[in-house]
PDB file of N, CA and C in Angstrom:
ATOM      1  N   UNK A   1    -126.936 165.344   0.347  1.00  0.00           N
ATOM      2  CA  UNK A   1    -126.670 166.764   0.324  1.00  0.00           C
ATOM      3  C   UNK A   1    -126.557 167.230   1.775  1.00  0.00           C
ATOM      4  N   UNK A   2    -125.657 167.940   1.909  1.00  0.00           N
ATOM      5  CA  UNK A   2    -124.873 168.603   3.236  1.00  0.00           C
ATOM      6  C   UNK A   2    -125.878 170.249   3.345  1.00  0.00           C
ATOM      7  N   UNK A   3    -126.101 170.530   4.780  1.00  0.00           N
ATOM      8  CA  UNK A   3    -126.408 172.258   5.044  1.00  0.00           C
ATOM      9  C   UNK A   3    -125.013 172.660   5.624  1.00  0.00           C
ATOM     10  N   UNK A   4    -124.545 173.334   5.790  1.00  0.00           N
ATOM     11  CA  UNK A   4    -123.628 174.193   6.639  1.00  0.00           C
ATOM     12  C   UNK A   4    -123.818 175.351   6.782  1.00  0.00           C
ATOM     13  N   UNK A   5    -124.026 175.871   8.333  1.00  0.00           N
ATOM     14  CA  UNK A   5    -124.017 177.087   9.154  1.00  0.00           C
ATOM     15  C   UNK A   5    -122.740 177.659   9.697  1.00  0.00           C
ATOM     16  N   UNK A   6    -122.271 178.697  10.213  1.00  0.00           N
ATOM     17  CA  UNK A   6    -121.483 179.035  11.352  1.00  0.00           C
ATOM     18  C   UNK A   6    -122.338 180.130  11.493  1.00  0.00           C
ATOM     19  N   UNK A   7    -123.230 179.935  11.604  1.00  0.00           N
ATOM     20  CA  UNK A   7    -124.154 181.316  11.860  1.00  0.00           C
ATOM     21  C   UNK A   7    -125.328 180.157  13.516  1.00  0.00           C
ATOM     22  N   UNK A   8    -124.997 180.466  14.342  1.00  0.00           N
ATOM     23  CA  UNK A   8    -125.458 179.729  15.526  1.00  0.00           C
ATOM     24  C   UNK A   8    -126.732 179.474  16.055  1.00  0.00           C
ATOM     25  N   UNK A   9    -127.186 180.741  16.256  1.00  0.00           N
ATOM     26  CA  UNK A   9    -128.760 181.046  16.295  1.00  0.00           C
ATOM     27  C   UNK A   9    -129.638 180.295  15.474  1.00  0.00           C
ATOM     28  N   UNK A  10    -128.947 179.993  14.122  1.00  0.00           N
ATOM     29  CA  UNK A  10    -130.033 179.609  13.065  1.00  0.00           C
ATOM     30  C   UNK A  10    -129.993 177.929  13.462  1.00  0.00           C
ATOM     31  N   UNK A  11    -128.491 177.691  13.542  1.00  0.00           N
ATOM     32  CA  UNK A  11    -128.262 175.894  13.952  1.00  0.00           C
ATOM     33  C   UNK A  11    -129.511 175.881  14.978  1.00  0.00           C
ATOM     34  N   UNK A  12    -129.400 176.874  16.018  1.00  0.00           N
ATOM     35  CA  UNK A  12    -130.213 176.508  17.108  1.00  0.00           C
ATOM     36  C   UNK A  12    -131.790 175.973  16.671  1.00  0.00           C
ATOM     37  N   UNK A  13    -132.434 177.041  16.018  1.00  0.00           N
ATOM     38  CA  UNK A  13    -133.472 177.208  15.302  1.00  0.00           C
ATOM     39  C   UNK A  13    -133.522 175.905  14.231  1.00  0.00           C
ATOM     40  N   UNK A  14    -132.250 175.600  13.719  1.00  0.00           N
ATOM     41  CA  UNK A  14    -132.816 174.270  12.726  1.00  0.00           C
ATOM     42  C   UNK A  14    -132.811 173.103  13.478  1.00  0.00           C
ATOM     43  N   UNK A  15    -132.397 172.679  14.556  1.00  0.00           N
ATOM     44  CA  UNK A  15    -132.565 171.681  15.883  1.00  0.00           C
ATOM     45  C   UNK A  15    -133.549 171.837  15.936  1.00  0.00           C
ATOM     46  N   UNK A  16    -134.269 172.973  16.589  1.00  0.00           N
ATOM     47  CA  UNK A  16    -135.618 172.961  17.251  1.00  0.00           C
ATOM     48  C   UNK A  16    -136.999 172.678  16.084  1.00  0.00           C
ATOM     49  N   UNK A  17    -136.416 172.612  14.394  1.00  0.00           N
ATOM     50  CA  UNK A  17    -136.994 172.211  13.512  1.00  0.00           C
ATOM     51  C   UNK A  17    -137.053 170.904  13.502  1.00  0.00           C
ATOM     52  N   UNK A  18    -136.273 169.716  13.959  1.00  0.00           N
ATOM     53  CA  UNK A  18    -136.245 168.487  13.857  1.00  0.00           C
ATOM     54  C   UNK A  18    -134.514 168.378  13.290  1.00  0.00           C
ATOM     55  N   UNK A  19    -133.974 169.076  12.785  1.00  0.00           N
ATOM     56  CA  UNK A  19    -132.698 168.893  11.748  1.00  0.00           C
ATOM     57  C   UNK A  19    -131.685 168.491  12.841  1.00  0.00           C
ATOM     58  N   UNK A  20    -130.775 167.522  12.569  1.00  0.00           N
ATOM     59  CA  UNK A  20    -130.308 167.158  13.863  1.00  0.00           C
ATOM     60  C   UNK A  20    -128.535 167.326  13.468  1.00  0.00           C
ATOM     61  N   UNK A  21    -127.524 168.055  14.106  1.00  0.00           N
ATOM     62  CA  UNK A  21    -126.405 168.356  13.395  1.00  0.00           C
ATOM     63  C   UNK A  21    -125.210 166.909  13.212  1.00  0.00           C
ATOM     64  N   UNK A  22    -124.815 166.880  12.471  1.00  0.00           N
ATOM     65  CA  UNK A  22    -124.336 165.813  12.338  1.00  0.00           C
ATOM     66  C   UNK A  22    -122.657 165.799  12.469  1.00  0.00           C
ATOM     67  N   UNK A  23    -122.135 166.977  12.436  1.00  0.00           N
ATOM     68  CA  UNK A  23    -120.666 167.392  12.857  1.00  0.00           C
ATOM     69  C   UNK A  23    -120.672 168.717  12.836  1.00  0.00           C
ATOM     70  N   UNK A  24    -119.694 169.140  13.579  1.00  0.00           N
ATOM     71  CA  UNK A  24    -119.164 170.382  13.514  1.00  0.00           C
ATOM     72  C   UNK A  24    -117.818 170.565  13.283  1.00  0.00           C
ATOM     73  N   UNK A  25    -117.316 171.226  11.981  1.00  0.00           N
ATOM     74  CA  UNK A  25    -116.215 171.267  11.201  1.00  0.00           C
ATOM     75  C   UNK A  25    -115.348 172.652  12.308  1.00  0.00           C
ATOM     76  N   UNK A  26    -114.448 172.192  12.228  1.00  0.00           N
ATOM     77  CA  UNK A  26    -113.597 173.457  13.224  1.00  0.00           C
ATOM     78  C   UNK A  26    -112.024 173.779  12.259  1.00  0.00           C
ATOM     79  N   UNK A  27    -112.212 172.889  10.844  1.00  0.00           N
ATOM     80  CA  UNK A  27    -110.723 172.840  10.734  1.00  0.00           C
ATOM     81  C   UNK A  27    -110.298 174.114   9.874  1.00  0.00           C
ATOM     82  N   UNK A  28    -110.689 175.293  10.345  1.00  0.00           N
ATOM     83  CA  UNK A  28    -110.581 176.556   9.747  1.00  0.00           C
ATOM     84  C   UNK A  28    -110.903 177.839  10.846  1.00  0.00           C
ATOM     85  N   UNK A  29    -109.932 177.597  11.759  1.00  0.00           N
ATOM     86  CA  UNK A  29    -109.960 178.804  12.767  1.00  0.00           C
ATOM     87  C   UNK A  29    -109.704 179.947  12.505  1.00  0.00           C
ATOM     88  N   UNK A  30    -110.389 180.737  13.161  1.00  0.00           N
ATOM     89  CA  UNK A  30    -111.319 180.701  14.326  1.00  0.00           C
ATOM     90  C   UNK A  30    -112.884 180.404  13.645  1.00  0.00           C
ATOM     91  N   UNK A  31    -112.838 180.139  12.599  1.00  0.00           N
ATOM     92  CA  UNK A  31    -114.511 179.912  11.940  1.00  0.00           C
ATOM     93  C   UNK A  31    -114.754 178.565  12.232  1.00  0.00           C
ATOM     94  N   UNK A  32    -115.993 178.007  12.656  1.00  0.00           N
ATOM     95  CA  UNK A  32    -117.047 176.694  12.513  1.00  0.00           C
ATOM     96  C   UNK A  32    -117.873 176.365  11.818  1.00  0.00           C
ATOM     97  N   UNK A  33    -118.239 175.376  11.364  1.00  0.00           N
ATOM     98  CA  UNK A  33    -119.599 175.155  10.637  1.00  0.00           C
ATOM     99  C   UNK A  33    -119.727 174.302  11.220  1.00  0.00           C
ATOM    100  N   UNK A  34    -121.132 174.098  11.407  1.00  0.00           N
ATOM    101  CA  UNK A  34    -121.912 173.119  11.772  1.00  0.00           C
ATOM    102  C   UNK A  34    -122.826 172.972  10.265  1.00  0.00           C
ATOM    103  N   UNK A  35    -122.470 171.608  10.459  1.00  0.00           N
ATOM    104  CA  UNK A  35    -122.778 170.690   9.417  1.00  0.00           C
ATOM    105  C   UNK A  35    -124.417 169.781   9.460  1.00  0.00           C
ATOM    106  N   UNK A  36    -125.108 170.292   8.756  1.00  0.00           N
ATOM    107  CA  UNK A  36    -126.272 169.264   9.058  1.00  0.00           C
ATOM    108  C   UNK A  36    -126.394 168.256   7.636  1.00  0.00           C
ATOM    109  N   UNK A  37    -125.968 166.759   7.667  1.00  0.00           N
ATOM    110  CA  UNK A  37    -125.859 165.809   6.664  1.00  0.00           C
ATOM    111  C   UNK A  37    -127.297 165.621   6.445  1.00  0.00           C
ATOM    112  N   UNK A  38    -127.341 164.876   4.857  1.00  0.00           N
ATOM    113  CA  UNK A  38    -128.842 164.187   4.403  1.00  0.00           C
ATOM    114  C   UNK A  38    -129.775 165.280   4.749  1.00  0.00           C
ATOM    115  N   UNK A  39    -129.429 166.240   4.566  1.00  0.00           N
ATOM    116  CA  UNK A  39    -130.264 167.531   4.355  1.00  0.00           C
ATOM    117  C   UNK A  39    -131.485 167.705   2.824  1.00  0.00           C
ATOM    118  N   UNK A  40    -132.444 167.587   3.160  1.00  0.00           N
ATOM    119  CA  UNK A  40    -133.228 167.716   2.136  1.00  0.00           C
ATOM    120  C   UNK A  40    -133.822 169.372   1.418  1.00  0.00           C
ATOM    121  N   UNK A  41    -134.161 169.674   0.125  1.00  0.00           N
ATOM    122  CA  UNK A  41    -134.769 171.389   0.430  1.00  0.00           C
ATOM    123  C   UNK A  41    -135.432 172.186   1.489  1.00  0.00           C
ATOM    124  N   UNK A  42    -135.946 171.305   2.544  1.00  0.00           N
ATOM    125  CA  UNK A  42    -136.859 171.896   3.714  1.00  0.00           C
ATOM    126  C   UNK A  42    -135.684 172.581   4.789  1.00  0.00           C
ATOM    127  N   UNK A  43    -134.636 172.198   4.877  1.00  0.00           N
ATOM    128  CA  UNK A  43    -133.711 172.858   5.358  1.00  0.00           C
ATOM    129  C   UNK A  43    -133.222 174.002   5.089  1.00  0.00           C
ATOM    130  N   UNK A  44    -133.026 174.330   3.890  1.00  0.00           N
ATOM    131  CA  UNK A  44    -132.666 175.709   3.285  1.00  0.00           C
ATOM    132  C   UNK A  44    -133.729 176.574   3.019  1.00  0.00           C
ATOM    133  N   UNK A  45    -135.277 175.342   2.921  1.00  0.00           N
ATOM    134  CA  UNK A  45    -136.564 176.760   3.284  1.00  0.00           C
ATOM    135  C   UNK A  45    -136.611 177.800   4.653  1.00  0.00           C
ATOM    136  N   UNK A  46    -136.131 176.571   5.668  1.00  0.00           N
ATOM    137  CA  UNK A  46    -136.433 176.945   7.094  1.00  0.00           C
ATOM    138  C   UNK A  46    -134.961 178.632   7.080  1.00  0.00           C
ATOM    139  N   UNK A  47    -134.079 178.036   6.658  1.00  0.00           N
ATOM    140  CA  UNK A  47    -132.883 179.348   6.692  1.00  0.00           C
ATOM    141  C   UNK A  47    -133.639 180.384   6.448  1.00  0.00           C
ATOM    142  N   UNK A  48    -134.275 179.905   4.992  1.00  0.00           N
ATOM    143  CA  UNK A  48    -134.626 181.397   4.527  1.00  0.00           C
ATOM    144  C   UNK A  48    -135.926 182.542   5.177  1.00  0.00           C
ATOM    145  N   UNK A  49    -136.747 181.232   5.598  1.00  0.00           N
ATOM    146  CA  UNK A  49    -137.642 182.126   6.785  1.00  0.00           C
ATOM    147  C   UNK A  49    -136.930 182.341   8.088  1.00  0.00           C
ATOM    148  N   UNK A  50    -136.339 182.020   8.904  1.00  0.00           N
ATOM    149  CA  UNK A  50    -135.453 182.490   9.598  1.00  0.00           C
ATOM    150  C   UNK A  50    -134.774 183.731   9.277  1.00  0.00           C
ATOM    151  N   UNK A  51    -134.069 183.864   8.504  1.00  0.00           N
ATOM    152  CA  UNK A  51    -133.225 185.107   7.769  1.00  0.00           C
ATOM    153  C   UNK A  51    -134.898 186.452   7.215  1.00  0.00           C
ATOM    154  N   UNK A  52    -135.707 185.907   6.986  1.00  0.00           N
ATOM    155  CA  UNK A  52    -136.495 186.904   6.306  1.00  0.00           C
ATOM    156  C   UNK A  52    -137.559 187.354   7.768  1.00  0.00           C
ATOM    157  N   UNK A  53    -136.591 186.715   9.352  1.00  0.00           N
ATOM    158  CA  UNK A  53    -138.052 186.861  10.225  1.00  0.00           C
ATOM    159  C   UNK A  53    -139.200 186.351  10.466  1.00  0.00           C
ATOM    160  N   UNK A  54    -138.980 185.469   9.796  1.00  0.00           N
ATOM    161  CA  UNK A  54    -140.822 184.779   9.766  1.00  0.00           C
ATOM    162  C   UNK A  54    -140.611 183.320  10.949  1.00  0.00           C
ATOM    163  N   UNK A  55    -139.276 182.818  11.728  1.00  0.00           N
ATOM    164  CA  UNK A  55    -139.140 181.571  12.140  1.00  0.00           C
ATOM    165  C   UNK A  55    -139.790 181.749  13.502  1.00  0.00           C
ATOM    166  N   UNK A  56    -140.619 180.993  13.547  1.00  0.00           N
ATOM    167  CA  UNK A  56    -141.320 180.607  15.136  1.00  0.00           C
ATOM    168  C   UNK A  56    -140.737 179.795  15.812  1.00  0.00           C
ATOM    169  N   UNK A  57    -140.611 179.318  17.372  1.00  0.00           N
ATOM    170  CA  UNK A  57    -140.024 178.835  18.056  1.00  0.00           C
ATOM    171  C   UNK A  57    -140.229 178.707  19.498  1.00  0.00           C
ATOM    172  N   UNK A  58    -140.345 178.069  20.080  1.00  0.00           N
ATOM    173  CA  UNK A  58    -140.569 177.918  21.640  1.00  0.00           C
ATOM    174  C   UNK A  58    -139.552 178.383  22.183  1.00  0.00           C
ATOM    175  N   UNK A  59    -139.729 179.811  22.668  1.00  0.00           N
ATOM    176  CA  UNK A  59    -138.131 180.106  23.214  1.00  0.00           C
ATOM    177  C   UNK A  59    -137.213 179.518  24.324  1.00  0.00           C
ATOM    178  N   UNK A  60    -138.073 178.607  25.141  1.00  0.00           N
ATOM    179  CA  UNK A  60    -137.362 177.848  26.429  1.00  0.00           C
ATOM    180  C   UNK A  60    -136.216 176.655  25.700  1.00  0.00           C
ATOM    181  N   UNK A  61    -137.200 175.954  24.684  1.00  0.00           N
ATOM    182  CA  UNK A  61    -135.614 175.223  24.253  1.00  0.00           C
ATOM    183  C   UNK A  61    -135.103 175.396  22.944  1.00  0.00           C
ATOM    184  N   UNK A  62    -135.490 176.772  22.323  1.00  0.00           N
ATOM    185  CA  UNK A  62    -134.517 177.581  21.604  1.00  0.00           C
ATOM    186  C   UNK A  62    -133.071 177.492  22.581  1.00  0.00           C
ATOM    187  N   UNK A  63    -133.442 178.187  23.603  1.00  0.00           N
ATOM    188  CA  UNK A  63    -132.550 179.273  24.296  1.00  0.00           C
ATOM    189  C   UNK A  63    -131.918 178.662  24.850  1.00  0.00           C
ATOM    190  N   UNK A  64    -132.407 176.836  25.628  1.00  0.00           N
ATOM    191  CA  UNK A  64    -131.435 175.345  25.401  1.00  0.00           C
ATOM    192  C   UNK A  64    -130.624 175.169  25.089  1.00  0.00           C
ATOM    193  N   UNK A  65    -130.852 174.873  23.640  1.00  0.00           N
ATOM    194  CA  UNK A  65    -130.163 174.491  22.493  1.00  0.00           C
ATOM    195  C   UNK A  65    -128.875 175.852  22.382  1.00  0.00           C
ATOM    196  N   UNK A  66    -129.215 176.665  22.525  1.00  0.00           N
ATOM    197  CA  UNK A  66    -128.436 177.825  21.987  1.00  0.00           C
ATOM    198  C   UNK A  66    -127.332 177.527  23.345  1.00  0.00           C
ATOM    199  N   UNK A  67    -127.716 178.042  24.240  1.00  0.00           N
ATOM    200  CA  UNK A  67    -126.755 177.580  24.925  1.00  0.00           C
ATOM    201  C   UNK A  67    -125.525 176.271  24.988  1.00  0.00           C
ATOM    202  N   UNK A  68    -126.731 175.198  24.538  1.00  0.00           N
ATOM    203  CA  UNK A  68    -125.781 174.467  24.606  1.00  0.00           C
ATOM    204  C   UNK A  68    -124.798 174.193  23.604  1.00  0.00           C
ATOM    205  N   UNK A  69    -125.037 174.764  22.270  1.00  0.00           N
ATOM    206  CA  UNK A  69    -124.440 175.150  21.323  1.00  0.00           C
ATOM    207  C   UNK A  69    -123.321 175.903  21.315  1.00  0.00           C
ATOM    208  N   UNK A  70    -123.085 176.886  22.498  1.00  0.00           N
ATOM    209  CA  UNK A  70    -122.580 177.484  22.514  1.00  0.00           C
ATOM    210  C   UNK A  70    -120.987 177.093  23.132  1.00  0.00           C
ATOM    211  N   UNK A  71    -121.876 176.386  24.682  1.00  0.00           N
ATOM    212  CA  UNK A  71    -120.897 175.241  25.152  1.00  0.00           C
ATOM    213  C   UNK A  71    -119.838 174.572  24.548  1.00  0.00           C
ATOM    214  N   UNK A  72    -120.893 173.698  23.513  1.00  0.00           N
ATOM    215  CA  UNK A  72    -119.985 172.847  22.768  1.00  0.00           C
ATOM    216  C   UNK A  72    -118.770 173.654  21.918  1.00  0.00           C
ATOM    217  N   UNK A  73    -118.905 174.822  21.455  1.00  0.00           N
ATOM    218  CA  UNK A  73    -117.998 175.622  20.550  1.00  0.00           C
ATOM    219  C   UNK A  73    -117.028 176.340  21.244  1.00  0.00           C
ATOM    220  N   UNK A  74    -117.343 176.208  22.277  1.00  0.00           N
ATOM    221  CA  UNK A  74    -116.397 176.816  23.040  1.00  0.00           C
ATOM    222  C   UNK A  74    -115.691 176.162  23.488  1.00  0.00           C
ATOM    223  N   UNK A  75    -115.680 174.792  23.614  1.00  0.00           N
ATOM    224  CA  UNK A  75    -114.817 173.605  24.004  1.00  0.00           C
ATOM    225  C   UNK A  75    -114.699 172.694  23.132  1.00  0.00           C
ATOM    226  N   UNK A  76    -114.896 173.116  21.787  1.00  0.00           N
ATOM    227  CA  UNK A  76    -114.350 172.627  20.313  1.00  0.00           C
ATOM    228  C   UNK A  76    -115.013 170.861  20.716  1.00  0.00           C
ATOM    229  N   UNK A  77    -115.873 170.814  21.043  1.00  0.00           N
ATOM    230  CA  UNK A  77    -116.175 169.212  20.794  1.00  0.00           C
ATOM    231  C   UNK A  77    -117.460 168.858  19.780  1.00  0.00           C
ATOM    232  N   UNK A  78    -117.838 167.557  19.663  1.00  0.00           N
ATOM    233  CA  UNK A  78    -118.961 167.325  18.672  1.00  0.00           C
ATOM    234  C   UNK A  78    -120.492 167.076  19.359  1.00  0.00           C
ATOM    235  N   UNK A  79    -121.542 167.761  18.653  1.00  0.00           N
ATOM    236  CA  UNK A  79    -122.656 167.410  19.447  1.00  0.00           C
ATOM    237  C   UNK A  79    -122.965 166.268  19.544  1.00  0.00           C
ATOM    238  N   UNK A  80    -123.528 166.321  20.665  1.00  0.00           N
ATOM    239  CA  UNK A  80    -124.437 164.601  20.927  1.00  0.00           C
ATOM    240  C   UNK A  80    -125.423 164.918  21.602  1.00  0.00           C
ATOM    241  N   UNK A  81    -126.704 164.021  21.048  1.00  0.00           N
ATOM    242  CA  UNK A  81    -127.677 164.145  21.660  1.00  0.00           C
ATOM    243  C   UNK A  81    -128.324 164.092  23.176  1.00  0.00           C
ATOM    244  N   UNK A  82    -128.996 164.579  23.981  1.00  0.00           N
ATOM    245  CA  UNK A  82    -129.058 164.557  25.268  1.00  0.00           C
ATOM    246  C   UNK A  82    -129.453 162.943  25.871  1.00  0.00           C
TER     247      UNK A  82
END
């Protein structure tokens, strides 16, 4: 079972959960998803506390990740790990 986001912040936030993205779909411009594969229910718990406010986070490599997230989408390539 597949997650898919184009909602960024939250990708960021499900990285910094352990969830590690496994592609990012671009073939529907100007929209993205980022794709997180072998996704289990703990993934779509974490969305939903996220979305309801409740997601905690170390903001130094939140704000990492987000960036570098951002990078990558902006130069249409696939993540890879550091």
């Amino acid at each position: 079972m597949e997650y898919r986001t184009s909602d960024t912040p939250l990708a960021a936030y499900l990285l910094t959960q352990g969830h590690i993205p496994s592609a990012i779909d671009y073939s529907n411009p100007p929209r993205f998803e980022i794709v997180f594969a072998n996704s289990d229910d703990g993934i779509r718990n974490l969305a939903l506390r996220y979305g309801a406010g409740l997601a905690k986070v170390e903001p130094i490599a939140f704000n990492r990740i987000l960036r570098k997230f951002n990078r990558i989408l902006r130069n249409q390539v696939q993540w890879e790990d550091d």
